[in-house]
PDB file of N, CA and C in Angstrom:
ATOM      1  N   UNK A   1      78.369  96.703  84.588  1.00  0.00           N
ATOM      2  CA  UNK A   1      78.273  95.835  85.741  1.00  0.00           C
ATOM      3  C   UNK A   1      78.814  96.592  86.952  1.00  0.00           C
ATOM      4  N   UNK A   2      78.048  96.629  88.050  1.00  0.00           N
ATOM      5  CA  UNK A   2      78.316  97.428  89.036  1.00  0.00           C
ATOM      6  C   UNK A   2      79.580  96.520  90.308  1.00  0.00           C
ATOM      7  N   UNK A   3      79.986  96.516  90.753  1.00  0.00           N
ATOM      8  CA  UNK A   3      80.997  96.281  91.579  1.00  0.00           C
ATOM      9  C   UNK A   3      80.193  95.229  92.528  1.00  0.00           C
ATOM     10  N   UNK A   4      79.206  95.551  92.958  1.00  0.00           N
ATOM     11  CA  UNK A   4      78.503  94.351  93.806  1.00  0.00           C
ATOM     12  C   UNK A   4      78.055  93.313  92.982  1.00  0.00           C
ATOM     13  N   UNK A   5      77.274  93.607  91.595  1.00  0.00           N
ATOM     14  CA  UNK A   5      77.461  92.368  90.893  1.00  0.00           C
ATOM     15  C   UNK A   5      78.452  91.596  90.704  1.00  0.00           C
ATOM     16  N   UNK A   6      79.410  92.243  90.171  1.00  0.00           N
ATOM     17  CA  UNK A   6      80.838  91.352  89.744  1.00  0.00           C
ATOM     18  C   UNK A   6      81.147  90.995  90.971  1.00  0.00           C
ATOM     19  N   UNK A   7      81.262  90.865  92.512  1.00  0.00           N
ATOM     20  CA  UNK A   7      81.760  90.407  93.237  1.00  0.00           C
ATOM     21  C   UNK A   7      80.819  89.335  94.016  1.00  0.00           C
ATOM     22  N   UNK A   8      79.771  89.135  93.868  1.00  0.00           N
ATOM     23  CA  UNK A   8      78.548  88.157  93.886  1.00  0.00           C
ATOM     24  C   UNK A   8      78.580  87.378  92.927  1.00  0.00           C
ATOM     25  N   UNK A   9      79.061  87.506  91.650  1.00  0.00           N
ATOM     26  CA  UNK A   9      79.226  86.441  90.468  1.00  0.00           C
ATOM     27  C   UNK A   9      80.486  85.387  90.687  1.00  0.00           C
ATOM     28  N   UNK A  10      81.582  86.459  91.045  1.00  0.00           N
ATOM     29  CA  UNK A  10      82.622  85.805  91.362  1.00  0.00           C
ATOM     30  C   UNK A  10      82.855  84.868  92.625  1.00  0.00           C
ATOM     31  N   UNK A  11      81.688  85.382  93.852  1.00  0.00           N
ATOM     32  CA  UNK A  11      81.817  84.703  94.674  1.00  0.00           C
ATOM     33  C   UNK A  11      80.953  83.200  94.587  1.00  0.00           C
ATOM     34  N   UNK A  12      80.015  83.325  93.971  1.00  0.00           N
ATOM     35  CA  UNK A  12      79.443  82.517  93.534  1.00  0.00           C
ATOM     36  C   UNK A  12      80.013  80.973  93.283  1.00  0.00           C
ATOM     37  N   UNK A  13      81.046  81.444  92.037  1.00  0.00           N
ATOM     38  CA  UNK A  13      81.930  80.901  91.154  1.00  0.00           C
ATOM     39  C   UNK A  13      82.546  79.610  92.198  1.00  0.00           C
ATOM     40  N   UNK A  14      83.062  81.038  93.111  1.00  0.00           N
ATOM     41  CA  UNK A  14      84.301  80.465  94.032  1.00  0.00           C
ATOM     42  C   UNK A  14      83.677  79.231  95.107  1.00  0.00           C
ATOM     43  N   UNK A  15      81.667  79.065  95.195  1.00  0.00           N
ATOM     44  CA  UNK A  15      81.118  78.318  96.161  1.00  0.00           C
ATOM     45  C   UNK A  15      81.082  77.341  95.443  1.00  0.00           C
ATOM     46  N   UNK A  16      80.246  77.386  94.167  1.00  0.00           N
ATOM     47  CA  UNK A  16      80.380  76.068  92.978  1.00  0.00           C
ATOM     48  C   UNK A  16      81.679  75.546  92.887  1.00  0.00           C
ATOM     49  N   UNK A  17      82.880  75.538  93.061  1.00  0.00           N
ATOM     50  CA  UNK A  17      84.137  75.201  93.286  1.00  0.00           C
ATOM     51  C   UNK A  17      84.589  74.421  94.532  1.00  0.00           C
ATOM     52  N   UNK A  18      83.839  75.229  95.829  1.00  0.00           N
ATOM     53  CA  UNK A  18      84.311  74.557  97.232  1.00  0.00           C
ATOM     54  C   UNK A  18      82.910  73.297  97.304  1.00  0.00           C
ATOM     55  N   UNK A  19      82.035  73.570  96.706  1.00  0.00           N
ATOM     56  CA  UNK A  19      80.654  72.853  96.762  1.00  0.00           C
ATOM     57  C   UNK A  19      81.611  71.032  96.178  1.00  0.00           C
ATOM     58  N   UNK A  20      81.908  71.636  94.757  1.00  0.00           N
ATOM     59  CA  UNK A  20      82.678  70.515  93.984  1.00  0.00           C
ATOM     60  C   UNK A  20      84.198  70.116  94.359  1.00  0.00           C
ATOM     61  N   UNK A  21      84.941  70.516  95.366  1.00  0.00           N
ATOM     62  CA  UNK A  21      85.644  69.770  96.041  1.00  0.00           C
ATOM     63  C   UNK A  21      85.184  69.479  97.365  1.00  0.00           C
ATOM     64  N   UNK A  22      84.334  70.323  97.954  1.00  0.00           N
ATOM     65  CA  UNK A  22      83.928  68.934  99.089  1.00  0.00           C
ATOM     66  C   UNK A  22      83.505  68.107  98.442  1.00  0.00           C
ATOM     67  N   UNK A  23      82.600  67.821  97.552  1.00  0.00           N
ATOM     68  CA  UNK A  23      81.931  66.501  97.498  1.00  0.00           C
ATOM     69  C   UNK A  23      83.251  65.475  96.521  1.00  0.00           C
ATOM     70  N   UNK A  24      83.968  65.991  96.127  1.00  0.00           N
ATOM     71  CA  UNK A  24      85.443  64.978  95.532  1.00  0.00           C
ATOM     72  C   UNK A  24      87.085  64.757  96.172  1.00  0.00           C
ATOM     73  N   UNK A  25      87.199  65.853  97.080  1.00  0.00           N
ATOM     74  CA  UNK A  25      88.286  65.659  97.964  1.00  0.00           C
ATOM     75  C   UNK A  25      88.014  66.003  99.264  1.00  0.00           C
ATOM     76  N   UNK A  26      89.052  65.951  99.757  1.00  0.00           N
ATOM     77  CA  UNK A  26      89.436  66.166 101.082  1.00  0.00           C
ATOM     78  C   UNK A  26      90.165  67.323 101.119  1.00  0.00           C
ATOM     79  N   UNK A  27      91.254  67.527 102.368  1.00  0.00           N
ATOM     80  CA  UNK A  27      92.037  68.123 102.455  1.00  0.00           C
ATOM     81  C   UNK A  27      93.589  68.323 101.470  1.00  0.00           C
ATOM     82  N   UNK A  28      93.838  69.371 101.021  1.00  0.00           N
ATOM     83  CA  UNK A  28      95.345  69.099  99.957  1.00  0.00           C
ATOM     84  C   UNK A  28      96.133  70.269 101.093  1.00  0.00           C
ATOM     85  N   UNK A  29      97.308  70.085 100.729  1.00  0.00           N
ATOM     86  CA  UNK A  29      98.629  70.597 101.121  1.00  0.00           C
ATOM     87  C   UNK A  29      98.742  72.405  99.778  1.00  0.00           C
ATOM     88  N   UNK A  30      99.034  72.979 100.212  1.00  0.00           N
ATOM     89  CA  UNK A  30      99.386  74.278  99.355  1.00  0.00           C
ATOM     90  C   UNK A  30     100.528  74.751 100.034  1.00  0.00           C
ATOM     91  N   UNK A  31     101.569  74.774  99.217  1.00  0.00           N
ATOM     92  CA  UNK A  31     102.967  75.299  99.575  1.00  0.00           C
ATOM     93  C   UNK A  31     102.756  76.242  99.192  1.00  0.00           C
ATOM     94  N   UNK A  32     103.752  77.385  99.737  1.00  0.00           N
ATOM     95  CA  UNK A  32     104.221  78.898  99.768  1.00  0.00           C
ATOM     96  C   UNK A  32     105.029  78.888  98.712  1.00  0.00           C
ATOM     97  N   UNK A  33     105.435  79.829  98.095  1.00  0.00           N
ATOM     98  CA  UNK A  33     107.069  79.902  96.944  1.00  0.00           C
ATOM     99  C   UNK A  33     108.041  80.240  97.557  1.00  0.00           C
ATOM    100  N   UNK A  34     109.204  78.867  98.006  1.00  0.00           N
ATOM    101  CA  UNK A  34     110.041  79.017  98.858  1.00  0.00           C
ATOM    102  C   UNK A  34     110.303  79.499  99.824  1.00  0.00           C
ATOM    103  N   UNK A  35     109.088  79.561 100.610  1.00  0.00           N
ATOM    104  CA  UNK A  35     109.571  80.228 102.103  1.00  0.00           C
ATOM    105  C   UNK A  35     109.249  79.048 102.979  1.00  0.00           C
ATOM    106  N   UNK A  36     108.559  77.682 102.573  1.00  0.00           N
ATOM    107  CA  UNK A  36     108.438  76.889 103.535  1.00  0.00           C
ATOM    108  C   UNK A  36     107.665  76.828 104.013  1.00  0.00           C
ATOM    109  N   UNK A  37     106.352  77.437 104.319  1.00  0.00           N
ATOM    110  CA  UNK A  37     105.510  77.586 104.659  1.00  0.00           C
ATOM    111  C   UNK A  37     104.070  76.905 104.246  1.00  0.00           C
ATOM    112  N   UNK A  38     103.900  75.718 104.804  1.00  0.00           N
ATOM    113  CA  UNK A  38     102.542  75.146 104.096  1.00  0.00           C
ATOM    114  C   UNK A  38     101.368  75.533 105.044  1.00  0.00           C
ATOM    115  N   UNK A  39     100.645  75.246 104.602  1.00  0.00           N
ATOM    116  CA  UNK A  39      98.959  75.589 104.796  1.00  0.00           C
ATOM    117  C   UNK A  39      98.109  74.441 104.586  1.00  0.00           C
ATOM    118  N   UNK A  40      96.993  74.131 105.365  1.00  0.00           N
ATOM    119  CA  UNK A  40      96.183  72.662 104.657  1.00  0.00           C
ATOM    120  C   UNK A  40      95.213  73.734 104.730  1.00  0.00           C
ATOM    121  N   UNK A  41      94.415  73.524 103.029  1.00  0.00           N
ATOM    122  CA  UNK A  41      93.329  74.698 102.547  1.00  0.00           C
ATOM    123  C   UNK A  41      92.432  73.170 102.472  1.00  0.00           C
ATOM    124  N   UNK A  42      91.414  73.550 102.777  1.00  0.00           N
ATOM    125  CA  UNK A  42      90.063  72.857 103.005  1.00  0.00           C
ATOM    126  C   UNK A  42      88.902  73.093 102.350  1.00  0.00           C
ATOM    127  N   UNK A  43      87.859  72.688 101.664  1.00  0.00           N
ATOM    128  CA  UNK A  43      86.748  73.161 101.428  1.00  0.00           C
ATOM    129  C   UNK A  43      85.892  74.046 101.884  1.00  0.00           C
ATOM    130  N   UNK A  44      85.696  73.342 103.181  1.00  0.00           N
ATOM    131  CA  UNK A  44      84.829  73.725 104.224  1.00  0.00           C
ATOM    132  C   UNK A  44      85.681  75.118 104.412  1.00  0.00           C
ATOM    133  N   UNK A  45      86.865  75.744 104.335  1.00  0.00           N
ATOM    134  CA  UNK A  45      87.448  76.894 104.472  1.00  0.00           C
ATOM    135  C   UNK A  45      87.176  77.971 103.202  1.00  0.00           C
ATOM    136  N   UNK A  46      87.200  77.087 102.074  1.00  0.00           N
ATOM    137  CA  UNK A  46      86.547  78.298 100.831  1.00  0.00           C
ATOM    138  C   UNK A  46      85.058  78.436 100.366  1.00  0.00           C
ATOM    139  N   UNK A  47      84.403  78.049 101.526  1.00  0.00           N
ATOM    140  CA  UNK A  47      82.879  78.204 101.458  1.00  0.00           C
ATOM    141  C   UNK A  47      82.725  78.996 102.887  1.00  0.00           C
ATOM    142  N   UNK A  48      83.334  78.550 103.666  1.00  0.00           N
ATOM    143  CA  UNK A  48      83.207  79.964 104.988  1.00  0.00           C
ATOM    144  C   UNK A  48      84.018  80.943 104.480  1.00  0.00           C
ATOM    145  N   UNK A  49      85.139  81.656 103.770  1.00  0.00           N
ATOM    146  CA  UNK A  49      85.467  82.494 103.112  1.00  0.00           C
ATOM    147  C   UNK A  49      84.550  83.086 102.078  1.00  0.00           C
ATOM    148  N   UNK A  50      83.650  82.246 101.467  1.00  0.00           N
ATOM    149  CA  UNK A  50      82.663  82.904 100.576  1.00  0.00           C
ATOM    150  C   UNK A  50      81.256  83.707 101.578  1.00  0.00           C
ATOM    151  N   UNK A  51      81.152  82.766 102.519  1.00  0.00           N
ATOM    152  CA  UNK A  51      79.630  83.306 102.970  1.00  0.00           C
ATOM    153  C   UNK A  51      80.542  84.488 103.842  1.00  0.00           C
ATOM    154  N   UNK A  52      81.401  84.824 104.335  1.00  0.00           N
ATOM    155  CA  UNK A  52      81.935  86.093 104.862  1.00  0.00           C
ATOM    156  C   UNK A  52      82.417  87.358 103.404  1.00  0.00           C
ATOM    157  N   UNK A  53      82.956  86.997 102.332  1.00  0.00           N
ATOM    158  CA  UNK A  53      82.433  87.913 101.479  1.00  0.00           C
ATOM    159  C   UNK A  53      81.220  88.770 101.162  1.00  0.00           C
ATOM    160  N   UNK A  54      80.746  87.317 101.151  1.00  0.00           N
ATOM    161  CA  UNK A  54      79.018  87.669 100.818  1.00  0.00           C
ATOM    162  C   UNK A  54      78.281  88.705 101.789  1.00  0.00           C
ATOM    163  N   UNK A  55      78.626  88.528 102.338  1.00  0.00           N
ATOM    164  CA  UNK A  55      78.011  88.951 104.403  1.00  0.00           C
ATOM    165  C   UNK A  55      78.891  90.773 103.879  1.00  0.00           C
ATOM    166  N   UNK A  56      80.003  90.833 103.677  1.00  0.00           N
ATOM    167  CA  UNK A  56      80.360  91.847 103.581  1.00  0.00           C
ATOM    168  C   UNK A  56      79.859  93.029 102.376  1.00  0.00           C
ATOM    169  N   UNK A  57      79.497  92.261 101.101  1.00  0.00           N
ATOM    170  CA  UNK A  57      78.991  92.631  99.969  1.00  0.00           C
ATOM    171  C   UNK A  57      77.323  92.964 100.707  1.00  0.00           C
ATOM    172  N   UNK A  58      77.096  92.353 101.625  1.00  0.00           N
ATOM    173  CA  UNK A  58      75.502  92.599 101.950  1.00  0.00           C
ATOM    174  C   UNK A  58      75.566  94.060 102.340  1.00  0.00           C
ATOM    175  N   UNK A  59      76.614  93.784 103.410  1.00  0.00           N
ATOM    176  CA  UNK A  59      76.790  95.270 104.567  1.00  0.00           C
ATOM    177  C   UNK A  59      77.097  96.623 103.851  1.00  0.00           C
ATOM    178  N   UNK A  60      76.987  96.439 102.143  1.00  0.00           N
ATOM    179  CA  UNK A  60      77.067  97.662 101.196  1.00  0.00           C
ATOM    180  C   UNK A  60      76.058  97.721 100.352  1.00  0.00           C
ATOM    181  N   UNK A  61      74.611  96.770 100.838  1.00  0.00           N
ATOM    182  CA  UNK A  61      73.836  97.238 100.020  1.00  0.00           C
ATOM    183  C   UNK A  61      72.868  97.877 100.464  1.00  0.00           C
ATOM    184  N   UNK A  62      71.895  99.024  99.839  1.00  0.00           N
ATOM    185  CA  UNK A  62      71.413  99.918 100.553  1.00  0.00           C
ATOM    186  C   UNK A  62      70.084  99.140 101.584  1.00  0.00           C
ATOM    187  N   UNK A  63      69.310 100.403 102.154  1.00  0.00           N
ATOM    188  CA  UNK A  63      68.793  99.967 103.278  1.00  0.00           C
ATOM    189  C   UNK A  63      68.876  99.558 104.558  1.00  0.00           C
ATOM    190  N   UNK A  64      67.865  99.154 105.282  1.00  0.00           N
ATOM    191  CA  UNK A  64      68.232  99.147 106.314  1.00  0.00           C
ATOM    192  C   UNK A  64      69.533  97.735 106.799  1.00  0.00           C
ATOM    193  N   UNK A  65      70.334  98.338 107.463  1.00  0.00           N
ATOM    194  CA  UNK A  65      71.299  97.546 108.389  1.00  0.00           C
ATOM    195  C   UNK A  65      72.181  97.771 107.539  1.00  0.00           C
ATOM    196  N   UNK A  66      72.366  98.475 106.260  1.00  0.00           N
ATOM    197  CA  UNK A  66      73.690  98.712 105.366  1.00  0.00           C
ATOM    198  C   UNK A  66      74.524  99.343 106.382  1.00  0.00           C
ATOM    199  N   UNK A  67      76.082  98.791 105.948  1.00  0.00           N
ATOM    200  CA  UNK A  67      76.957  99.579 107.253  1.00  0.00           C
ATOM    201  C   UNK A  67      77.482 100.804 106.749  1.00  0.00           C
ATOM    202  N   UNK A  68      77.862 100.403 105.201  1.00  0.00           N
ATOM    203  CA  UNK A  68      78.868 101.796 104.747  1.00  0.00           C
ATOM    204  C   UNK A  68      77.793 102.810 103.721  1.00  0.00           C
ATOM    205  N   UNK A  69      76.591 102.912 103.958  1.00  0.00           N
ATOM    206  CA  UNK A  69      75.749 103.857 103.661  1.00  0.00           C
ATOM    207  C   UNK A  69      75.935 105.201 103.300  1.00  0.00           C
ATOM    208  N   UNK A  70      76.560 105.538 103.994  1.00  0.00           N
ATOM    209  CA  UNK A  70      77.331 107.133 103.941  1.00  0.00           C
ATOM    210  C   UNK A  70      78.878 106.951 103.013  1.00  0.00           C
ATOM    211  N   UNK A  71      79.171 106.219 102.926  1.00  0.00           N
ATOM    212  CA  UNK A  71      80.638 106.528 102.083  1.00  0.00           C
ATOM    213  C   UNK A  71      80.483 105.726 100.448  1.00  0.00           C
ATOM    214  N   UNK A  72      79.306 104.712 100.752  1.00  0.00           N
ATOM    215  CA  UNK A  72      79.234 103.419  99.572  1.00  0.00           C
ATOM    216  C   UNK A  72      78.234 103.737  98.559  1.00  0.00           C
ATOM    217  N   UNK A  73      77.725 103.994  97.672  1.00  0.00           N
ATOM    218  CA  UNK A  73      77.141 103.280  97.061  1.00  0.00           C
ATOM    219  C   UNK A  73      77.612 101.936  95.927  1.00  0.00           C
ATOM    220  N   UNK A  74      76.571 101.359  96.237  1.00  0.00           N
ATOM    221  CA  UNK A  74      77.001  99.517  95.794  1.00  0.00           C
ATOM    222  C   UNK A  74      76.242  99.512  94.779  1.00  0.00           C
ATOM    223  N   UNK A  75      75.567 100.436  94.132  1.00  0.00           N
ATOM    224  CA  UNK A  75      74.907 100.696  92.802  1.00  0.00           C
ATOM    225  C   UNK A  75      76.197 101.326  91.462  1.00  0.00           C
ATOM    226  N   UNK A  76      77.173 101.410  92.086  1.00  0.00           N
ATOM    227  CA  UNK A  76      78.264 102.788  91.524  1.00  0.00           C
ATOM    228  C   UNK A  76      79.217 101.230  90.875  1.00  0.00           C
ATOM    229  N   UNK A  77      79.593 101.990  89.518  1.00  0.00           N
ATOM    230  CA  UNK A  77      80.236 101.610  89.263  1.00  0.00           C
ATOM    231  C   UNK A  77      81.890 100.626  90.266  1.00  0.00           C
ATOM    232  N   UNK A  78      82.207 101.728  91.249  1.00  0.00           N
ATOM    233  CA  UNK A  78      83.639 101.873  91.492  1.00  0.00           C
ATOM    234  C   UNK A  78      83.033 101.247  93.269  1.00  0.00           C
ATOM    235  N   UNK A  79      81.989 101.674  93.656  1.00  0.00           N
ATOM    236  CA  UNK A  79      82.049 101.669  95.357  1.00  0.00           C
ATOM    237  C   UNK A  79      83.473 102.156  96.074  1.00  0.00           C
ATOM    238  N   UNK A  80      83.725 101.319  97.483  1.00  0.00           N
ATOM    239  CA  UNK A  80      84.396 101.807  98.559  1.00  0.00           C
ATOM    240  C   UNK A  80      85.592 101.146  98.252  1.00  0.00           C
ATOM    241  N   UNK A  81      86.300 101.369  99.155  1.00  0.00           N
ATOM    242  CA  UNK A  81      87.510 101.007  99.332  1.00  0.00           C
ATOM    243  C   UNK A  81      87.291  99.602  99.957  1.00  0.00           C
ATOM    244  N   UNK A  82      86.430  99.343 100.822  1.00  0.00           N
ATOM    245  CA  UNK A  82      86.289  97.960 100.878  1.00  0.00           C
ATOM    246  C   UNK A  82      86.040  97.171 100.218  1.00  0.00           C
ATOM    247  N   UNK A  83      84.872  97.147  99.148  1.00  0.00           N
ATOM    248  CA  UNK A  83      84.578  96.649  98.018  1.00  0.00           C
ATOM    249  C   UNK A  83      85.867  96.319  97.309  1.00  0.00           C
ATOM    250  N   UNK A  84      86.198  97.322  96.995  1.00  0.00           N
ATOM    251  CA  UNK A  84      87.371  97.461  95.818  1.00  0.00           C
ATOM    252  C   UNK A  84      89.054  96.271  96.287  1.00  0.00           C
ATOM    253  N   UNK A  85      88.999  96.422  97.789  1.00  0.00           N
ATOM    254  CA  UNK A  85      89.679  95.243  98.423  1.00  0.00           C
ATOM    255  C   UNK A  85      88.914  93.842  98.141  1.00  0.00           C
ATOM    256  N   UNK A  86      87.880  93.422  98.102  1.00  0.00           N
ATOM    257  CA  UNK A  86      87.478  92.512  97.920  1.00  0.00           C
ATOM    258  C   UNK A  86      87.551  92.299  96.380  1.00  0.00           C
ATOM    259  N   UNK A  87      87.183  93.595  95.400  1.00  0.00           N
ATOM    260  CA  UNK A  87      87.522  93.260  94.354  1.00  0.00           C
ATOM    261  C   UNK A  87      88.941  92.403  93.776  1.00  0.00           C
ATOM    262  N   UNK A  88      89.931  93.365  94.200  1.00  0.00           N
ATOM    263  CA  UNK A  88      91.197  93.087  93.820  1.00  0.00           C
ATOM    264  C   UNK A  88      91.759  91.878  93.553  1.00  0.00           C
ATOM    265  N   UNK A  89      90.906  90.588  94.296  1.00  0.00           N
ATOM    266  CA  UNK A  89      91.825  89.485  94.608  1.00  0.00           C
ATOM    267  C   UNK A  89      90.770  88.852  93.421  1.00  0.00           C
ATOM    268  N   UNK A  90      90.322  89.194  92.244  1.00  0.00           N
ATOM    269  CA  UNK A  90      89.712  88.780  91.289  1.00  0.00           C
ATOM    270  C   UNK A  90      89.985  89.887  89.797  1.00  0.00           C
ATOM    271  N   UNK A  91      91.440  90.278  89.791  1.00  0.00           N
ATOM    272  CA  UNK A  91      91.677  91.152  88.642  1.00  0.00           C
ATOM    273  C   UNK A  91      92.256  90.664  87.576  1.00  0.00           C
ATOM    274  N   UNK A  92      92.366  89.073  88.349  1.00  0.00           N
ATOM    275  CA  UNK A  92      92.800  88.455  86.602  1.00  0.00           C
ATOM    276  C   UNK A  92      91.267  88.558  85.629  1.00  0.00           C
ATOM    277  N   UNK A  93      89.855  88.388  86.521  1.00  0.00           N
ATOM    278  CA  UNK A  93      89.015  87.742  85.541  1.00  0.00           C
ATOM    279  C   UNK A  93      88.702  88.734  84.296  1.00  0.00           C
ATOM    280  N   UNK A  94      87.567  88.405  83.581  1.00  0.00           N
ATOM    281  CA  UNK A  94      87.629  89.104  82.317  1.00  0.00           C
ATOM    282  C   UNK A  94      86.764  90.549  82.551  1.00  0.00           C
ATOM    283  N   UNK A  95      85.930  90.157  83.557  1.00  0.00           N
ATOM    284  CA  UNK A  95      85.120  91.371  83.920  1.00  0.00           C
ATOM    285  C   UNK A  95      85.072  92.562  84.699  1.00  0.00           C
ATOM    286  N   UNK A  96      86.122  91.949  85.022  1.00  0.00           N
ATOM    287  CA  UNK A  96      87.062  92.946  86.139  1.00  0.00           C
ATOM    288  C   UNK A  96      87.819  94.570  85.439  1.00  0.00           C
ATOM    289  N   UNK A  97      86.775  95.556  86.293  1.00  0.00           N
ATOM    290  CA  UNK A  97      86.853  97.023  85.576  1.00  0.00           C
ATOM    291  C   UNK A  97      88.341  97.635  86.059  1.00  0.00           C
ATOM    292  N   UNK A  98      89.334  98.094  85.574  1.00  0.00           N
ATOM    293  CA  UNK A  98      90.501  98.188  85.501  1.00  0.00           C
ATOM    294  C   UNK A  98      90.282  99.370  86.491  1.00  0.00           C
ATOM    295  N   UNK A  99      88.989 100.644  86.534  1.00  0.00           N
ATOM    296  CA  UNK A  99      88.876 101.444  87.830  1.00  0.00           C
ATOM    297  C   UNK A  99      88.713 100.939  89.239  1.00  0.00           C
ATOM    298  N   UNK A 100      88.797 100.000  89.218  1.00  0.00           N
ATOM    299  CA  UNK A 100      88.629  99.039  90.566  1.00  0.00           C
ATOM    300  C   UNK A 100      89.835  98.503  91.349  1.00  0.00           C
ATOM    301  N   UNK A 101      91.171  98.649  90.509  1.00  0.00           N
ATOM    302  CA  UNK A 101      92.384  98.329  90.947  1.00  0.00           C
ATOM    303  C   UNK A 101      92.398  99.799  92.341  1.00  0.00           C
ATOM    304  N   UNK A 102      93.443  99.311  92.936  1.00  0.00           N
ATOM    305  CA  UNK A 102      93.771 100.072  94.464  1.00  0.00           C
ATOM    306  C   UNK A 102      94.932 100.107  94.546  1.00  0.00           C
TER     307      UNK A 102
END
């Protein structure tokens, strides 16, 4: 599985999720670990976080309007350093290639 797959599967995941709490909640509260710091995380915020992944996973695939063309391939196991940032925040899952850590 190449690095743009696994991060299109996962993002996926993450829309079927914001898809199924907009349509069952609202807004929740997410506390920090003891620093005090809350956040109101929203649906509508982890579905515009997905289509800007997505948008970024595009900008590494070849052809025209690809941005990182010269440093990426998104066919490669491992890709860029950007990729591999986007990877990271998905290294618990099961498919997640341990050469992909940063």
């Amino acid at each position: 599985m190449t690095i743009t797959e696994f991060l299109l599967a996962q993002i996926a995941e993450d829309e079927a999720i914001g898809r199924d709490w907009q349509h069952h909640r609202g807004k929740v509260e997410i506390r920090g670990g003891g620093t005090g710091y809350i956040r109101l995380a929203s649906p509508d915020r982890v579905l515009a976080e997905c289509k800007a992944k997505r948008r970024i996973v595009e900008l590494h695939e070849p052809g025209p309007g690809a941005w990182c063309s010269e440093t990426c391939d998104s066919e490669s196991p491992i890709g860029c350093d950007t990729l591999l940032a986007l990877a990271s925040v998905y290294a618990d899952c099961p498919d997640f290639n341990p050469a992909w850590r940063t």
